[in-house]
C-alpha atoms as a PDB file:
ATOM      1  CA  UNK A   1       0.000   0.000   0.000  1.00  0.00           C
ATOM      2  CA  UNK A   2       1.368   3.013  -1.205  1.00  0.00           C
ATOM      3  CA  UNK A   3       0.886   5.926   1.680  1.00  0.00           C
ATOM      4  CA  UNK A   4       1.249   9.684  -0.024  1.00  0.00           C
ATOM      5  CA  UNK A   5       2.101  12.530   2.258  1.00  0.00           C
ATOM      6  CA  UNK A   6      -1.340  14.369   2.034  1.00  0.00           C
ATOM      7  CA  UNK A   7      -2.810  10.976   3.830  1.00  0.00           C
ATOM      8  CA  UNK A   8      -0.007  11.415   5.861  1.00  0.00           C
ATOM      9  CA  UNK A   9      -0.942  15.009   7.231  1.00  0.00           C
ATOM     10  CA  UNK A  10      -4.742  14.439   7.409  1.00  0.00           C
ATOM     11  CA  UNK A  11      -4.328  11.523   9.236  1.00  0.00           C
ATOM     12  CA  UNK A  12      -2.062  13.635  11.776  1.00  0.00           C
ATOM     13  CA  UNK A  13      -4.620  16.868  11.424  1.00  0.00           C
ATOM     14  CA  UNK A  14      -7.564  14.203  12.363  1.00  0.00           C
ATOM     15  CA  UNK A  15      -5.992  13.157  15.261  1.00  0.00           C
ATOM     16  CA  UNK A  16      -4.387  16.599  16.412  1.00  0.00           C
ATOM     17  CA  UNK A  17      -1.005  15.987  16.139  1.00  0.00           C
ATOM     18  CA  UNK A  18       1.802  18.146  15.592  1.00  0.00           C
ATOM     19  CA  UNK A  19       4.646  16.555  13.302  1.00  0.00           C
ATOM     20  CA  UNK A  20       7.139  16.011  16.513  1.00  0.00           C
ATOM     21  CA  UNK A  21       4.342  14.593  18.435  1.00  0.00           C
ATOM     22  CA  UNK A  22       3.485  11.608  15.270  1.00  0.00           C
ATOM     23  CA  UNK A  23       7.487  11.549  15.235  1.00  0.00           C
ATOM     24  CA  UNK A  24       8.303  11.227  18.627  1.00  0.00           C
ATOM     25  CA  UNK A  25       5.010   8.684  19.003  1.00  0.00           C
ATOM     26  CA  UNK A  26       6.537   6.687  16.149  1.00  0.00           C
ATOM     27  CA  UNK A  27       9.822   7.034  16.995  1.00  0.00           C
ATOM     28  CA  UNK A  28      10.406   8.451  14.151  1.00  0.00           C
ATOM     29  CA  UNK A  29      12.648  11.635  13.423  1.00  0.00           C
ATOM     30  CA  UNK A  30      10.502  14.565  13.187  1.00  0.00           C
ATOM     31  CA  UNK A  31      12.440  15.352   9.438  1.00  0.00           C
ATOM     32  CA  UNK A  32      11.504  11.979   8.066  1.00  0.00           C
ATOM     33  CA  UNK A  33       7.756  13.028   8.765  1.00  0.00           C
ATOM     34  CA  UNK A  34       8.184  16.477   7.321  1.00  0.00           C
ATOM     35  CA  UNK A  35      10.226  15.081   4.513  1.00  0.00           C
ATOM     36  CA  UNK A  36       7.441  12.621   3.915  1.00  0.00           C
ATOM     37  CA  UNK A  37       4.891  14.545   3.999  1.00  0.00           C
ATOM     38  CA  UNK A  38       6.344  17.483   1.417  1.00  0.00           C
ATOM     39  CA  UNK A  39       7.185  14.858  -0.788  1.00  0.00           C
ATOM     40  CA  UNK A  40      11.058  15.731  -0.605  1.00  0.00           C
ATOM     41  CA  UNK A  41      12.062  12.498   0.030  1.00  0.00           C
ATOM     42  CA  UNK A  42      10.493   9.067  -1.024  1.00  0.00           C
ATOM     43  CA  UNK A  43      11.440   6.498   1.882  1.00  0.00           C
ATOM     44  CA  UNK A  44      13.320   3.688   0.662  1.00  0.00           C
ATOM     45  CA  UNK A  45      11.501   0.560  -0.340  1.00  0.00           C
ATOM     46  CA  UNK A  46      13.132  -0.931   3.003  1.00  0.00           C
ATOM     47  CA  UNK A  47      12.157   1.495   5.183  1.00  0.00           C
ATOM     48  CA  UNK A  48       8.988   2.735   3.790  1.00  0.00           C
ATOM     49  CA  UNK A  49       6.891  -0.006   5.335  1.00  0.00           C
ATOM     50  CA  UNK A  50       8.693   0.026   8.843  1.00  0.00           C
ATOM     51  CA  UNK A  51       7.991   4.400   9.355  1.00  0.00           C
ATOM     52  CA  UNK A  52       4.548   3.972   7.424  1.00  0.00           C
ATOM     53  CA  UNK A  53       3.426   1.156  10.160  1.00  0.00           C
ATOM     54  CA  UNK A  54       4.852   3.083  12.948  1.00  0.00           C
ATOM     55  CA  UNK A  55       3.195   6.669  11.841  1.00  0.00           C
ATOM     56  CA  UNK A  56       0.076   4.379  11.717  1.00  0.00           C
ATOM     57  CA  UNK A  57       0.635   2.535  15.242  1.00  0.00           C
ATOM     58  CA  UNK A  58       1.297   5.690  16.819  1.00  0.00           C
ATOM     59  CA  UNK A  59      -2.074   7.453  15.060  1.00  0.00           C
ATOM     60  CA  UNK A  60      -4.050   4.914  16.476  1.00  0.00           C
ATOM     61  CA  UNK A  61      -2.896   5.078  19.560  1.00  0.00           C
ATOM     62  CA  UNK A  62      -2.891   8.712  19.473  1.00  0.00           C
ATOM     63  CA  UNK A  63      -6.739   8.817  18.485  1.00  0.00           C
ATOM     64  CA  UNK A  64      -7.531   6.689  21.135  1.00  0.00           C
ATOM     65  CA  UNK A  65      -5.321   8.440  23.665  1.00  0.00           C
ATOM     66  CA  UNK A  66      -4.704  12.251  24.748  1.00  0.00           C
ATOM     67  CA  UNK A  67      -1.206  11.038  26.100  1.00  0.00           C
ATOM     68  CA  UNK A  68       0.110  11.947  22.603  1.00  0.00           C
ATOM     69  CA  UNK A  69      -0.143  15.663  22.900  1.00  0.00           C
END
């Protein structure tokens, strides 16, 4: 499943998170979710899944959660 950065950032709007927060939930650096979402850089086809699964993880347990903000 291919994951653009506009689903990216309206996934994180919809919850209420800021960038660090969905980086720092995912454990994540907050660049790679800017870079993402901007489209500067395309995550390798390594990594891609792992940091896509993770943003997704930690948006789930963000929207369930205030602990996040």
């Amino acid at each position: 499943m291919i994951v653009t950065g506009t689903q990216i950032r309206a996934a994180r709007a919809l919850v209420g998170l800021r960038r660090t927060d969905l980086a720092k939930a995912a454990g994540l650096h907050a660049n790679a979710v800017s870079y993402w979402e901007r489209h500067v850089h395309i995550p390798s086809a390594q990594r891609e899944p792992v940091g896509v699964r993770r943003m997704r993880e930690a948006l789930e347990r963000c929207q369930r959660s205030v602990a996040c903000r």
